[in-house]
N, C-alpha and C. Protein backbone atom coordinates (compact mmCIF):
# COMPACT_ATOMS: atom_id res chain seq x y z
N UNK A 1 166.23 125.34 99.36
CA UNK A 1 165.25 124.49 98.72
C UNK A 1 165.91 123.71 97.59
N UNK A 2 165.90 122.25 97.75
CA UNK A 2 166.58 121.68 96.36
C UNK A 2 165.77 121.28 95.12
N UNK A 3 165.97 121.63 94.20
CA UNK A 3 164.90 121.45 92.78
C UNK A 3 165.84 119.82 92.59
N UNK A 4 166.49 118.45 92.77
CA UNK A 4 166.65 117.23 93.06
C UNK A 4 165.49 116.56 92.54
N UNK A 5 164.86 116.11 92.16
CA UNK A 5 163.58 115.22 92.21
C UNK A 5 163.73 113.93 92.26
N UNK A 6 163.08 112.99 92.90
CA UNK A 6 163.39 111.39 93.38
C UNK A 6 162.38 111.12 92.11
N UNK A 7 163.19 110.01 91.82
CA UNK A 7 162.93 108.93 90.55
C UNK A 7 162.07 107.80 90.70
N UNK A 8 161.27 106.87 90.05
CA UNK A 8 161.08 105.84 90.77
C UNK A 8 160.56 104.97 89.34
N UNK A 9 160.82 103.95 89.27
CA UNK A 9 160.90 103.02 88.01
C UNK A 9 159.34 102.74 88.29
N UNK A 10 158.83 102.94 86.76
CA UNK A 10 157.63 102.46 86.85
C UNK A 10 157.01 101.04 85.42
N UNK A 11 157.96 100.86 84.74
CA UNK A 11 158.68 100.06 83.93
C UNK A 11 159.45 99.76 83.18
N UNK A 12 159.57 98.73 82.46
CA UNK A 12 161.05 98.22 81.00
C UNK A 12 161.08 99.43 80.45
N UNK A 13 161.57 99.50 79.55
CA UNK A 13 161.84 100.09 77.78
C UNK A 13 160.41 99.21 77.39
N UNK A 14 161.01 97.89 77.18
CA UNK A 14 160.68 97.13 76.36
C UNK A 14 158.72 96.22 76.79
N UNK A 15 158.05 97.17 77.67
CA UNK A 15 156.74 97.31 78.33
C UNK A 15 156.01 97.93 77.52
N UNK A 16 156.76 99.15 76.89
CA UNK A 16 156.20 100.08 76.23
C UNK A 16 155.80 99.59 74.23
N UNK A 17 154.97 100.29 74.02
CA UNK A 17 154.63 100.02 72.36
C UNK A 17 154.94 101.50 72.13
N UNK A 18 155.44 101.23 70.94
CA UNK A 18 155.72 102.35 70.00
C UNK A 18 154.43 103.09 69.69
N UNK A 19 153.94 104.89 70.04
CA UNK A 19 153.07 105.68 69.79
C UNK A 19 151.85 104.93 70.55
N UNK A 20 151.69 104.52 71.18
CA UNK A 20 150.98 103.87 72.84
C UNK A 20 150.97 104.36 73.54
N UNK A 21 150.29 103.90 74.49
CA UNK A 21 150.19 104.34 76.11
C UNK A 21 150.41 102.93 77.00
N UNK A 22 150.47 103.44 78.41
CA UNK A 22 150.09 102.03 79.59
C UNK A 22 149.78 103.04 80.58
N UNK A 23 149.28 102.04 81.82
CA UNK A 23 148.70 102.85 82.77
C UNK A 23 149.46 102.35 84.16
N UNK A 24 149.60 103.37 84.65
CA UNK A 24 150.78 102.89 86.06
C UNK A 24 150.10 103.17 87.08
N UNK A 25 150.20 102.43 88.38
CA UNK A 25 149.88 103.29 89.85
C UNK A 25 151.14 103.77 90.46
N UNK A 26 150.85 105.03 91.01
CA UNK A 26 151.84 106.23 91.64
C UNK A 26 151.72 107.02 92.46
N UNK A 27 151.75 106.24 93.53
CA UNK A 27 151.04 107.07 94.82
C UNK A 27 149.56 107.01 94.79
N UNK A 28 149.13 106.05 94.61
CA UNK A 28 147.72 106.20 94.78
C UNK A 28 147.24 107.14 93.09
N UNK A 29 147.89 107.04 92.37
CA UNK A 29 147.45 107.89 91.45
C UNK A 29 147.85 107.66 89.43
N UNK A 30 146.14 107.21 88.93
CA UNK A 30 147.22 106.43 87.37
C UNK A 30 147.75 107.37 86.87
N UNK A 31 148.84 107.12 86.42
CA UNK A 31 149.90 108.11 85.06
C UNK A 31 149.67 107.09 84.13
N UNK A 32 149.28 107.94 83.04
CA UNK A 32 149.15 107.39 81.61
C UNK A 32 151.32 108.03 81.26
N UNK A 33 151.44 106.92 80.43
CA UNK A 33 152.63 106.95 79.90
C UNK A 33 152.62 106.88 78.23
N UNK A 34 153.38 107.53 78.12
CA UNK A 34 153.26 107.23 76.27
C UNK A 34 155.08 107.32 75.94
N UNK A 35 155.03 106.58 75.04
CA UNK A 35 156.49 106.46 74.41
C UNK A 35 156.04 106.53 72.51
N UNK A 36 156.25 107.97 71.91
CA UNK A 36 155.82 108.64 70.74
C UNK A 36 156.80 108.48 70.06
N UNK A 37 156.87 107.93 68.94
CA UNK A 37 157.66 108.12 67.83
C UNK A 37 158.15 109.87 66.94
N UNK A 38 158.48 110.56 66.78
CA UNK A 38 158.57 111.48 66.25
C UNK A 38 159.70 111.84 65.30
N UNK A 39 159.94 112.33 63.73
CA UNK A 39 160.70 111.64 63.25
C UNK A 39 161.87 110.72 63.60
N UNK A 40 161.42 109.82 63.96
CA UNK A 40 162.16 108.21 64.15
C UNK A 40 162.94 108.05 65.29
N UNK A 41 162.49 109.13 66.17
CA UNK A 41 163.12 109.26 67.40
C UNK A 41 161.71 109.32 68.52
N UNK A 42 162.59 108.32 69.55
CA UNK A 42 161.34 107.72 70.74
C UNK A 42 161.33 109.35 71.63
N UNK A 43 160.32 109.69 72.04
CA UNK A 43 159.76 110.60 73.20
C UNK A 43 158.95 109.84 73.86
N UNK A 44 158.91 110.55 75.08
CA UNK A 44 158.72 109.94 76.65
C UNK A 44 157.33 111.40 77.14
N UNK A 45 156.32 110.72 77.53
CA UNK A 45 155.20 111.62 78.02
C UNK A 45 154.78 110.79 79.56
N UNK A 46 154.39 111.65 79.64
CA UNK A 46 153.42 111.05 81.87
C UNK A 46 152.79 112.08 81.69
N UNK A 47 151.46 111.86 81.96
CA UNK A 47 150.24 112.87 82.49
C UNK A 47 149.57 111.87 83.08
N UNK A 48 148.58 112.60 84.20
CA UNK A 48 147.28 111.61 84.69
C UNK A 48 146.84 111.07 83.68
N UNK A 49 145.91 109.56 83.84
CA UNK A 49 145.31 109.12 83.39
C UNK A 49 143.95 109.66 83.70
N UNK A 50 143.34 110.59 84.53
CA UNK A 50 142.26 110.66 84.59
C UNK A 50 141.36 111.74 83.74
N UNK A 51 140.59 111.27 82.74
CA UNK A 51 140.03 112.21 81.79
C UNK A 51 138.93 113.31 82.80
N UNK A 52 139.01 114.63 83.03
CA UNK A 52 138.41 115.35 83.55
C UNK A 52 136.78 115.64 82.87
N UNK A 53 136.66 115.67 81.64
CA UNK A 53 135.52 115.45 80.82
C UNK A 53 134.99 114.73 80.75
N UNK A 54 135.33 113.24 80.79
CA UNK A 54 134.77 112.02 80.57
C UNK A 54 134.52 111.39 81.88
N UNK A 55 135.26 112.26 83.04
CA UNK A 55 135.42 111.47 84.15
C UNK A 55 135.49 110.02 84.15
N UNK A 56 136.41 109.68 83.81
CA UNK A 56 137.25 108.46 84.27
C UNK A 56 138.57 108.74 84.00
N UNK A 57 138.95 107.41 84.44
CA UNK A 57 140.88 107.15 84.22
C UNK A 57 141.15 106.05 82.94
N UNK A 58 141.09 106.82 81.81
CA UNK A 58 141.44 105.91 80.41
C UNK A 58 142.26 107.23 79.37
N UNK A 59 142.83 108.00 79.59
CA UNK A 59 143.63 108.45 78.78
C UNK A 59 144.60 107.75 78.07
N UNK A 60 145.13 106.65 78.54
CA UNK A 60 146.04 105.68 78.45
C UNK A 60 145.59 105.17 76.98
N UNK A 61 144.47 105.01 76.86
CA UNK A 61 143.58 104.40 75.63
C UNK A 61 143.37 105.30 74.57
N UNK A 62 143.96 106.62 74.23
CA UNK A 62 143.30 107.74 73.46
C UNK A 62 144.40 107.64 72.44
N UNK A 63 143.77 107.89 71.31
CA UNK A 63 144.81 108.27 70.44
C UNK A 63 146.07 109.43 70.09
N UNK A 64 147.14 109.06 70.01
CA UNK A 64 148.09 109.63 69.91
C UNK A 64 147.89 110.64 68.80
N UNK A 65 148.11 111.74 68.73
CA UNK A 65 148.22 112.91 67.05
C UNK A 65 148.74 113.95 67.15
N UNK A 66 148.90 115.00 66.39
CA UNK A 66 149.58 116.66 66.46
C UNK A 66 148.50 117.74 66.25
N UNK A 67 148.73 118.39 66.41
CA UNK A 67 148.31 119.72 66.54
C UNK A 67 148.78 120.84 66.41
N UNK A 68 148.99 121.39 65.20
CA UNK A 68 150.19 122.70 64.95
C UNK A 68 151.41 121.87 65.36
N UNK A 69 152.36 122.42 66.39
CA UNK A 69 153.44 121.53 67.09
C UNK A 69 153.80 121.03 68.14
N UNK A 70 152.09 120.68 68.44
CA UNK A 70 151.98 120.33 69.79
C UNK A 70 151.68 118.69 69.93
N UNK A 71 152.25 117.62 70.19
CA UNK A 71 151.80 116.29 70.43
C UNK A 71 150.31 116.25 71.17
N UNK A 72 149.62 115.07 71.03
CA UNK A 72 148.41 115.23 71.93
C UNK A 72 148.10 113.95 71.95
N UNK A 73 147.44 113.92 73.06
CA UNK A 73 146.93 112.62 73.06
C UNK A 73 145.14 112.75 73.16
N UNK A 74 144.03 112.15 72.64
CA UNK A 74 142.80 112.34 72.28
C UNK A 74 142.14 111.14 73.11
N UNK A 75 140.91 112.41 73.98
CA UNK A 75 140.64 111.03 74.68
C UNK A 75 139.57 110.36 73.96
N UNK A 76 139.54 108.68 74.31
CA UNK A 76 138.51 107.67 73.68
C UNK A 76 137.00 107.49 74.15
N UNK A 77 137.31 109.11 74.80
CA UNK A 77 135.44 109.24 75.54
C UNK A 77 134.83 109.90 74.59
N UNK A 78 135.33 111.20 74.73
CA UNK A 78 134.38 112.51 74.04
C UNK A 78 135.43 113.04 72.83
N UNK A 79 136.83 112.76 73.28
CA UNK A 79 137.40 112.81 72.12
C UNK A 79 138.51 114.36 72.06
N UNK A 80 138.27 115.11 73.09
CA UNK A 80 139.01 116.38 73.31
C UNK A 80 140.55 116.06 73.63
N UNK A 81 141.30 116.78 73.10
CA UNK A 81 142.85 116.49 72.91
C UNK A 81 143.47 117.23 73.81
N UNK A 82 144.34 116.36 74.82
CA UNK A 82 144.99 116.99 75.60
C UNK A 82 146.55 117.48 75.29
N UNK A 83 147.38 118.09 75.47
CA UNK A 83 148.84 118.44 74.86
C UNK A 83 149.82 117.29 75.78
N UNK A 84 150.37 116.63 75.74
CA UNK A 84 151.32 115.99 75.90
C UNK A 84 152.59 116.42 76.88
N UNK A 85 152.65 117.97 76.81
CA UNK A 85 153.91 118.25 77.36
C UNK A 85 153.49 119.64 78.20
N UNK A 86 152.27 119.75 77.92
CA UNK A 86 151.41 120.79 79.02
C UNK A 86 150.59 120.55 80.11
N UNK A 87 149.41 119.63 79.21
CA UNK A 87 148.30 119.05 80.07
C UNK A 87 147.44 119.51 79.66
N UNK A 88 147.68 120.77 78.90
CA UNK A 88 146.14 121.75 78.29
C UNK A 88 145.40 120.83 77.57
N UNK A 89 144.22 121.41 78.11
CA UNK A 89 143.18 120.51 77.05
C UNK A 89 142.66 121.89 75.72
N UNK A 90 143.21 121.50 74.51
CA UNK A 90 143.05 122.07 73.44
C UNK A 90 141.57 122.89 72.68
N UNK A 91 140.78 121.66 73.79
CA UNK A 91 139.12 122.07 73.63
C UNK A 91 138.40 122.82 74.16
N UNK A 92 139.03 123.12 75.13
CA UNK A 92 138.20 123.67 76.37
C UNK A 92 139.69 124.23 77.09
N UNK A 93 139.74 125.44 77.03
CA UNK A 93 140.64 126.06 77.95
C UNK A 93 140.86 125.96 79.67
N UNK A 94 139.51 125.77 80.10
CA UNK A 94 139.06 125.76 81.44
C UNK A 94 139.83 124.10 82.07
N UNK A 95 139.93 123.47 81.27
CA UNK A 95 140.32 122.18 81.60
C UNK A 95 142.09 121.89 81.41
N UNK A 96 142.40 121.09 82.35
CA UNK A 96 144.12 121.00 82.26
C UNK A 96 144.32 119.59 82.94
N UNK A 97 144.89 118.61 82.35
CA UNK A 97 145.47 117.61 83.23
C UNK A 97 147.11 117.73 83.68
N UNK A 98 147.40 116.68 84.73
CA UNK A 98 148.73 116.85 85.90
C UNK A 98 149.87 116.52 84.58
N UNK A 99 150.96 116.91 84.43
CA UNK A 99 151.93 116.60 83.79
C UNK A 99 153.40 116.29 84.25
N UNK A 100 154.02 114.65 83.96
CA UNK A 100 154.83 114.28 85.00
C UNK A 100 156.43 114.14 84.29
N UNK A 101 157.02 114.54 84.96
CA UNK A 101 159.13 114.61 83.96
C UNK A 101 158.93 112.47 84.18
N UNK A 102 159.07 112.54 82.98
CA UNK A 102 159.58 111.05 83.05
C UNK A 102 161.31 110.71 81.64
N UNK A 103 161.65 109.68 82.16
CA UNK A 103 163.10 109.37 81.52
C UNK A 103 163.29 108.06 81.23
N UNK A 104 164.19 107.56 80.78
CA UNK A 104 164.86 106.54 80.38
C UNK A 104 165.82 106.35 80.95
N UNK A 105 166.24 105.54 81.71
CA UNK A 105 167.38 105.16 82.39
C UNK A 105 168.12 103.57 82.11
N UNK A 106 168.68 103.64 81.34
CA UNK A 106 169.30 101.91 81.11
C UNK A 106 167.67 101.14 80.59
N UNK A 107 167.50 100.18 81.12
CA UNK A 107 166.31 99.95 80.47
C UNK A 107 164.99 100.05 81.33
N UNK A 108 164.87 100.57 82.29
CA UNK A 108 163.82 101.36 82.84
C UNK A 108 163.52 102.77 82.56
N UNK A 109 161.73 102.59 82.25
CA UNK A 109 161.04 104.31 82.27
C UNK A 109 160.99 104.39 83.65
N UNK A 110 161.29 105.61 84.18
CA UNK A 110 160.95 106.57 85.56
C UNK A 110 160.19 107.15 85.17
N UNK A 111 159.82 108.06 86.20
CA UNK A 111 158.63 109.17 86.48
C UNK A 111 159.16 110.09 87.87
N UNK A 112 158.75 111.21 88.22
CA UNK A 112 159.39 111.82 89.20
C UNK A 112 158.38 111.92 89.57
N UNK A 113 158.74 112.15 91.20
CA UNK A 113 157.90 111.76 92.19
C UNK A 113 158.04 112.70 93.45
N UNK A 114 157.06 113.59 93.47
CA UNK A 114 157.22 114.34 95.32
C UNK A 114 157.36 113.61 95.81
């Protein structure tokens, strides 16, 4: 079995806003992307865009913040904070969104892709 994962450009560097989001299609499926500032160094996030509480796909739109030492992103529905590098939703245990390896490559963000 090879742990390999296929890559696939889903935009620039320079697409992205600093402590933002955008919203990609990926297989039939949005990834919210975020590119986080953290002391003065860029981090790279992918989770679904689809808010499980709010039912829709706008995570992309939520505000960026911390939590103890956990990044999060807060959705702009109801407002429950999801973790960034888990998917846990902080509010509600019962709830979890998809969480995706994404990178920087020259000046394209990837995302990995079954």
């Amino acid at each position: 079995m090879s742990t390999e994962q296929n890559w696939t450009d889903i935009c620039h560097l320079n697409d992205l806003v600093d402590n933002s989001g955008v919203c990609a299609l990926v297989k039939e499926q949005q990834v919210a992307i975020f590119k986080v500032l953290e002391k003065g160094q860029a981090h790279f996030y992918a989770i679904s865009n689809w808010d499980p509480i709010g039912k829709a796909n706008v995570l992309y739109r939520g505000l960026i913040g911390s939590v103890a030492d956990k990044t999060v992103i807060i959705s702009p529905l109801y407002k429950q904070r999801y973790c960034l590098t888990s998917g846990e939703c902080l509010d509600d245990e019962a709830r979890k969104v998809s969480v995706y390896d994404v990178r920087v490559e020259g000046d394209k963000v990837q995302l990995a892709v079954a």
